[in-house]
C-alpha atoms as a PDB file:
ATOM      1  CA  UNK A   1      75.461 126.852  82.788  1.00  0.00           C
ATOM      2  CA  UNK A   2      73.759 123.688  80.994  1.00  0.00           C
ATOM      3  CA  UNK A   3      76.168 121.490  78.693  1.00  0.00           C
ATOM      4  CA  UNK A   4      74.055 118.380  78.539  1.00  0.00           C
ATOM      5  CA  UNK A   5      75.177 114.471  77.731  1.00  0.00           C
ATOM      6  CA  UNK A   6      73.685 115.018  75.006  1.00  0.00           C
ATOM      7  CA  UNK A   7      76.074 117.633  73.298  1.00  0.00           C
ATOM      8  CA  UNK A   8      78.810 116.067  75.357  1.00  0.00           C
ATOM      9  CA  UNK A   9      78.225 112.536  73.754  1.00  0.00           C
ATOM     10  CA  UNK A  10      77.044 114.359  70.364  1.00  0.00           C
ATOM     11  CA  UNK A  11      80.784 115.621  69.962  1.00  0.00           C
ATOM     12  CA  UNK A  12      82.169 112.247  71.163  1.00  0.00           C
ATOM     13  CA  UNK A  13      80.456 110.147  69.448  1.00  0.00           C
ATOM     14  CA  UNK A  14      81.384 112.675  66.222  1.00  0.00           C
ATOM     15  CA  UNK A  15      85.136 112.808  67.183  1.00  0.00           C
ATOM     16  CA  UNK A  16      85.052 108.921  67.524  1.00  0.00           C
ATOM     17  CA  UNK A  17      83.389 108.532  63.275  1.00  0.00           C
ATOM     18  CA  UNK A  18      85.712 111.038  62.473  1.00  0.00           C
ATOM     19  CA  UNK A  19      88.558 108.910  64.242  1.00  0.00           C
ATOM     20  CA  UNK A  20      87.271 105.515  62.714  1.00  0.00           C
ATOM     21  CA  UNK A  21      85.225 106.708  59.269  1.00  0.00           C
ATOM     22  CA  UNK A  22      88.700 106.268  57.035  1.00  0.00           C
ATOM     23  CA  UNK A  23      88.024 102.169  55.376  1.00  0.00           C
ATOM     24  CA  UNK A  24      84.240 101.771  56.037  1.00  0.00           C
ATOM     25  CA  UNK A  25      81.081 103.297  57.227  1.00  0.00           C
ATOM     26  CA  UNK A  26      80.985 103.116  61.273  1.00  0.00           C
ATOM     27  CA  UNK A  27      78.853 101.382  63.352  1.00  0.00           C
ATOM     28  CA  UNK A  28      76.810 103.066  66.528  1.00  0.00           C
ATOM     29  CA  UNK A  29      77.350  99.362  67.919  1.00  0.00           C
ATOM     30  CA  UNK A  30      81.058 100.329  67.194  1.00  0.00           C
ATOM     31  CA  UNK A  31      80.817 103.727  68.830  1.00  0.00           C
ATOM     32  CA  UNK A  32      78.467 102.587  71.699  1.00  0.00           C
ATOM     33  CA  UNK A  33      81.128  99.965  72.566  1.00  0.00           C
ATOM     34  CA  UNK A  34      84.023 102.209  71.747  1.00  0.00           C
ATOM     35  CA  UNK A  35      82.764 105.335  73.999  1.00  0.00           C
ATOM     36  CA  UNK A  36      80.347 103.807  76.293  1.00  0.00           C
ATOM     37  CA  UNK A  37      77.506 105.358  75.188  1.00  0.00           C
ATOM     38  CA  UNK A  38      74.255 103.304  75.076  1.00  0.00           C
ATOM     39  CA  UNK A  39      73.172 101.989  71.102  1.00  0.00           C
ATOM     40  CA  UNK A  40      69.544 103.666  71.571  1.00  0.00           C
ATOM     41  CA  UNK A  41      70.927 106.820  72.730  1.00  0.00           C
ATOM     42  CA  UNK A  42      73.158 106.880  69.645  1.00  0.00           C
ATOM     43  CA  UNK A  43      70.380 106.175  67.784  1.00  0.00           C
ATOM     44  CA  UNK A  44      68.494 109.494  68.722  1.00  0.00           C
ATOM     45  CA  UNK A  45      71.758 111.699  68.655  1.00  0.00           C
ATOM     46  CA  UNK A  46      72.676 110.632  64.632  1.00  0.00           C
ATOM     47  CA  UNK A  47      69.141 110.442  63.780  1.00  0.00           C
ATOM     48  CA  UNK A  48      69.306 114.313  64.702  1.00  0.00           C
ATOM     49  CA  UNK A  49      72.984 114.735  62.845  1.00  0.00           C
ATOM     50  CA  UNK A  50      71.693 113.221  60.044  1.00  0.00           C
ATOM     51  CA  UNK A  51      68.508 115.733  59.637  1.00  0.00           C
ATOM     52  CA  UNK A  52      70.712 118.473  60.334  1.00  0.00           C
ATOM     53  CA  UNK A  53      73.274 117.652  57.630  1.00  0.00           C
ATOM     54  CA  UNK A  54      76.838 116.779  59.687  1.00  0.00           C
ATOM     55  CA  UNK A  55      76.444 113.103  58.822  1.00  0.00           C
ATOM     56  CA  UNK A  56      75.137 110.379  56.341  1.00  0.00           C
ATOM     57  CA  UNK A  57      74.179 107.186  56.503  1.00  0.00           C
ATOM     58  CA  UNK A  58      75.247 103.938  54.311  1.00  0.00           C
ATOM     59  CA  UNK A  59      72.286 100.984  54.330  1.00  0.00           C
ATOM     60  CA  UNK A  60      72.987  97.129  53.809  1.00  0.00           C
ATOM     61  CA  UNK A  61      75.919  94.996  54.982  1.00  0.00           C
ATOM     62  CA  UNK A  62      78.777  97.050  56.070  1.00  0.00           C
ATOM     63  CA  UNK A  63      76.786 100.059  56.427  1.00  0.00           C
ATOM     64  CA  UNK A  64      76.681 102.593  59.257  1.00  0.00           C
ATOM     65  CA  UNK A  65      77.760 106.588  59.040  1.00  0.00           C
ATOM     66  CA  UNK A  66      80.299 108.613  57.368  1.00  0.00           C
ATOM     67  CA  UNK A  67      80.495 112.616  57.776  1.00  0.00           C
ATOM     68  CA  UNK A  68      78.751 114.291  55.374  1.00  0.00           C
ATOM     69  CA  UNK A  69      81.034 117.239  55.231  1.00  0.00           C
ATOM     70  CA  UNK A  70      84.855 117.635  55.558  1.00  0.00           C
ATOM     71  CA  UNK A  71      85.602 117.332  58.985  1.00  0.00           C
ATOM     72  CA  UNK A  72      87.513 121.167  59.031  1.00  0.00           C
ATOM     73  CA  UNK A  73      84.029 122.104  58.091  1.00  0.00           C
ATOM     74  CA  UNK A  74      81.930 120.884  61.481  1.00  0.00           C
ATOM     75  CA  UNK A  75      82.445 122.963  64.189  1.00  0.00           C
ATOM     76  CA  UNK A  76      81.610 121.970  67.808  1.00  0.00           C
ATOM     77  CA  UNK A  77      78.734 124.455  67.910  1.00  0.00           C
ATOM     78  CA  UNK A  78      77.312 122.617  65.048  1.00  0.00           C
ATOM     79  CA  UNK A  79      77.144 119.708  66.532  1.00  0.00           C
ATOM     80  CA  UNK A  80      75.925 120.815  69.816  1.00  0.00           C
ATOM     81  CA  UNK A  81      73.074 123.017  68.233  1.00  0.00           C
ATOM     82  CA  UNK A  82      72.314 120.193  65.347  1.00  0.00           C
ATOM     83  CA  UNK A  83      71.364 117.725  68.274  1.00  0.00           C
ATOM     84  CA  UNK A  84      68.572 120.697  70.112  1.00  0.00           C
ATOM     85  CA  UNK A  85      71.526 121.799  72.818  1.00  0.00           C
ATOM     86  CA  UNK A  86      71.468 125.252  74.019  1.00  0.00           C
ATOM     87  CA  UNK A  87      74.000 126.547  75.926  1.00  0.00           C
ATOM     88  CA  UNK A  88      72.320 128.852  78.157  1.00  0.00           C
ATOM     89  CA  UNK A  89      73.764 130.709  81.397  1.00  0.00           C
ATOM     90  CA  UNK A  90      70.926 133.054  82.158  1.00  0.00           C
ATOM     91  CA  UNK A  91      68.222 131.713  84.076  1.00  0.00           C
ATOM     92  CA  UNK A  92      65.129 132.830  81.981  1.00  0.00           C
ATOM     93  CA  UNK A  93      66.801 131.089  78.730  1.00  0.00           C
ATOM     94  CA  UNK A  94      67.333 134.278  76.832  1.00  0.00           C
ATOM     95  CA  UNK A  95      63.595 135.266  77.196  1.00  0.00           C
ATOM     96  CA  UNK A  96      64.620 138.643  79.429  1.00  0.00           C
ATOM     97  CA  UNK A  97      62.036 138.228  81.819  1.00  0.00           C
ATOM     98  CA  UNK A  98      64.241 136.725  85.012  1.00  0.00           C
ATOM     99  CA  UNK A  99      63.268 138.991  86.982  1.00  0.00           C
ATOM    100  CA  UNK A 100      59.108 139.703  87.482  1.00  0.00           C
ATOM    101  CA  UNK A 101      58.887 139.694  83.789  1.00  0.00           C
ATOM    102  CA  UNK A 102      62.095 141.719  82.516  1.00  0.00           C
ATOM    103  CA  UNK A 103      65.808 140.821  82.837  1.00  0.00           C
ATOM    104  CA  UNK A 104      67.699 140.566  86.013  1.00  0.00           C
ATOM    105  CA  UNK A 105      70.499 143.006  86.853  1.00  0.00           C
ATOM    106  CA  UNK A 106      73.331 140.304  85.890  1.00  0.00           C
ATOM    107  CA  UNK A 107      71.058 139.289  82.572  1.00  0.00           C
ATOM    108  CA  UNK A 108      73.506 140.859  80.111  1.00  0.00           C
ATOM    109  CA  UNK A 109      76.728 139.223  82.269  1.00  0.00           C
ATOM    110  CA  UNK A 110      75.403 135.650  81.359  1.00  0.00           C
ATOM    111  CA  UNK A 111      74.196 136.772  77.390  1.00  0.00           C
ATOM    112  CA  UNK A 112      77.856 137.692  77.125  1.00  0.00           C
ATOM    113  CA  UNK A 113      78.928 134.651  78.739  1.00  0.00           C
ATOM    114  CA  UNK A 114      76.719 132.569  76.201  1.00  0.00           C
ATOM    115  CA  UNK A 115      77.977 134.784  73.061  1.00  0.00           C
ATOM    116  CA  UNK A 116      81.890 134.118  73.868  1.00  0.00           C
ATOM    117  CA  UNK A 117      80.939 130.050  74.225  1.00  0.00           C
ATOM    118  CA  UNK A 118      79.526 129.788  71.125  1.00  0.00           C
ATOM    119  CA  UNK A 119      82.541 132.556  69.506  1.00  0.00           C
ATOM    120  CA  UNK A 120      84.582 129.557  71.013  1.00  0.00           C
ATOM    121  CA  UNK A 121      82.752 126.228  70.183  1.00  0.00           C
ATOM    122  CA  UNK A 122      82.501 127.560  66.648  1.00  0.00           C
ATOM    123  CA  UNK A 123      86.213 127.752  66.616  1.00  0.00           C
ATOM    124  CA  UNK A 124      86.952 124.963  67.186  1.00  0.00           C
ATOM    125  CA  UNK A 125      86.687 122.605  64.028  1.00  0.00           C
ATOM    126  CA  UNK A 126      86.096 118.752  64.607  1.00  0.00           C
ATOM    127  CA  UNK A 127      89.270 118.273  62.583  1.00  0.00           C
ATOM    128  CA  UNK A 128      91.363 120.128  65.686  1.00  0.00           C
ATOM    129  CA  UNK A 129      90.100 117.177  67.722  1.00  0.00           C
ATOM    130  CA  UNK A 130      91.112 114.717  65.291  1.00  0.00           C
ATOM    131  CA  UNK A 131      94.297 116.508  65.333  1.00  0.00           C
ATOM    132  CA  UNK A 132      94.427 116.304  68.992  1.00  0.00           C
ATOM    133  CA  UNK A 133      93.544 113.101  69.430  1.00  0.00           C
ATOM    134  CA  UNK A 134      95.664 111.320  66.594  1.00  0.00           C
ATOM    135  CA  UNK A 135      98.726 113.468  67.678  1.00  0.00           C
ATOM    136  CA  UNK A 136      98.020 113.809  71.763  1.00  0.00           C
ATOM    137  CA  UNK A 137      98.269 117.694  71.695  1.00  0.00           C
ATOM    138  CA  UNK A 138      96.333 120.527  73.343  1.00  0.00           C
ATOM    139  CA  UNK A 139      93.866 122.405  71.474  1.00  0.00           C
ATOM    140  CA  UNK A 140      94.612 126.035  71.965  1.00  0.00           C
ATOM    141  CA  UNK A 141      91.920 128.535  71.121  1.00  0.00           C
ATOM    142  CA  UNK A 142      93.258 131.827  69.384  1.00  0.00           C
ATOM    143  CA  UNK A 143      90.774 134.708  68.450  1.00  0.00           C
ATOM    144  CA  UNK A 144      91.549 136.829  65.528  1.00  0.00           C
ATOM    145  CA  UNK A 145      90.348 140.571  65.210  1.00  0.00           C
ATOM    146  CA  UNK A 146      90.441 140.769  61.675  1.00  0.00           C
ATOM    147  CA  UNK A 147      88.438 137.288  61.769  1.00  0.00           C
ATOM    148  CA  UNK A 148      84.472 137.341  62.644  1.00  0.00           C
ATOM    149  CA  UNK A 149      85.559 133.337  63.263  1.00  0.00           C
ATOM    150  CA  UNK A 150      88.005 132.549  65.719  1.00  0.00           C
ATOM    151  CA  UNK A 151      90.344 129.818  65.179  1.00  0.00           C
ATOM    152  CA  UNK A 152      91.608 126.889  67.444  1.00  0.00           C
ATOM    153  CA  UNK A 153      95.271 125.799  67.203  1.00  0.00           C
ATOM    154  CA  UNK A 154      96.638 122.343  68.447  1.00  0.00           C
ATOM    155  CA  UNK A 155     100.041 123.380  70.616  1.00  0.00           C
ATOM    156  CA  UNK A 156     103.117 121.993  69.291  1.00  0.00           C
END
């Protein structure tokens, strides 16, 4: 299974605007010094985010990013999949054709595997890490039947 840095630092550097976004635009020089994450790199990530919608940017003196939508509104498998991240446990990348050009025996194991990832990333809103973060609590993840969309919950 493949989680790249670059969905890992995607959600960080997302959690850390969301964290910081409140008075004024934020800086990637903020975030890169904040979270460690090199200023070019940043670059590339938000350049991605931006195309894809999850954030906008402010020009000028004082300017930097804001989220462009409510922050109950991103999940984590947006951001992941806005910045080109697949998360992918077979090993012919969904293509079927592992094994002398058709799927391996355990081929529909790792589909599911991928399917109940991204039934959990997309429950899980960017404003439950906020949540977490701003109150130190656990992020719980709690599937409904009646709901297509799981939902997180941050523990008590």
């Amino acid at each position: 299974m493949r989680l790249t840095t670059k969905g890992r630092f995607a959600v960080t550097a997302m959690l850390d605007l969301a964290l910081h976004e409140e008075e004024k635009p934020v800086t990637l020089a903020g975030i890169s010094e904040r979270q460690g994450i090199s200023l070019s790199y940043l670059e590339q990530l938000f350049s991605r985010l931006r195309r894809n919608g999850l954030v906008k940017s402010v020009r000028g003196p004082g300017g930097g990013y804001h989220l462009a939508k409510n922050h109950h509104d991103i999940s984590i498998s947006d951001i992941i999949t806005a910045v080109d991240e697949l998360i992918d446990a077979t090993q012919c990348g969904g293509k079927e054709n592992c094994h002398d050009g058709k799927p391996c025996m355990t081929h529909e194991l790792w589909s599911s595997l991928n399917a109940k990832i991204l039934e959990y990333l997309s429950g899980v809103a960017l404003a439950d890490l906020v949540t977490s973060q701003r109150e130190g609590k656990e992020i719980r993840f709690v599937a409904r039947r009646e709901s297509v969309r799981p939902q997180a919950q941050v523990a008590a």
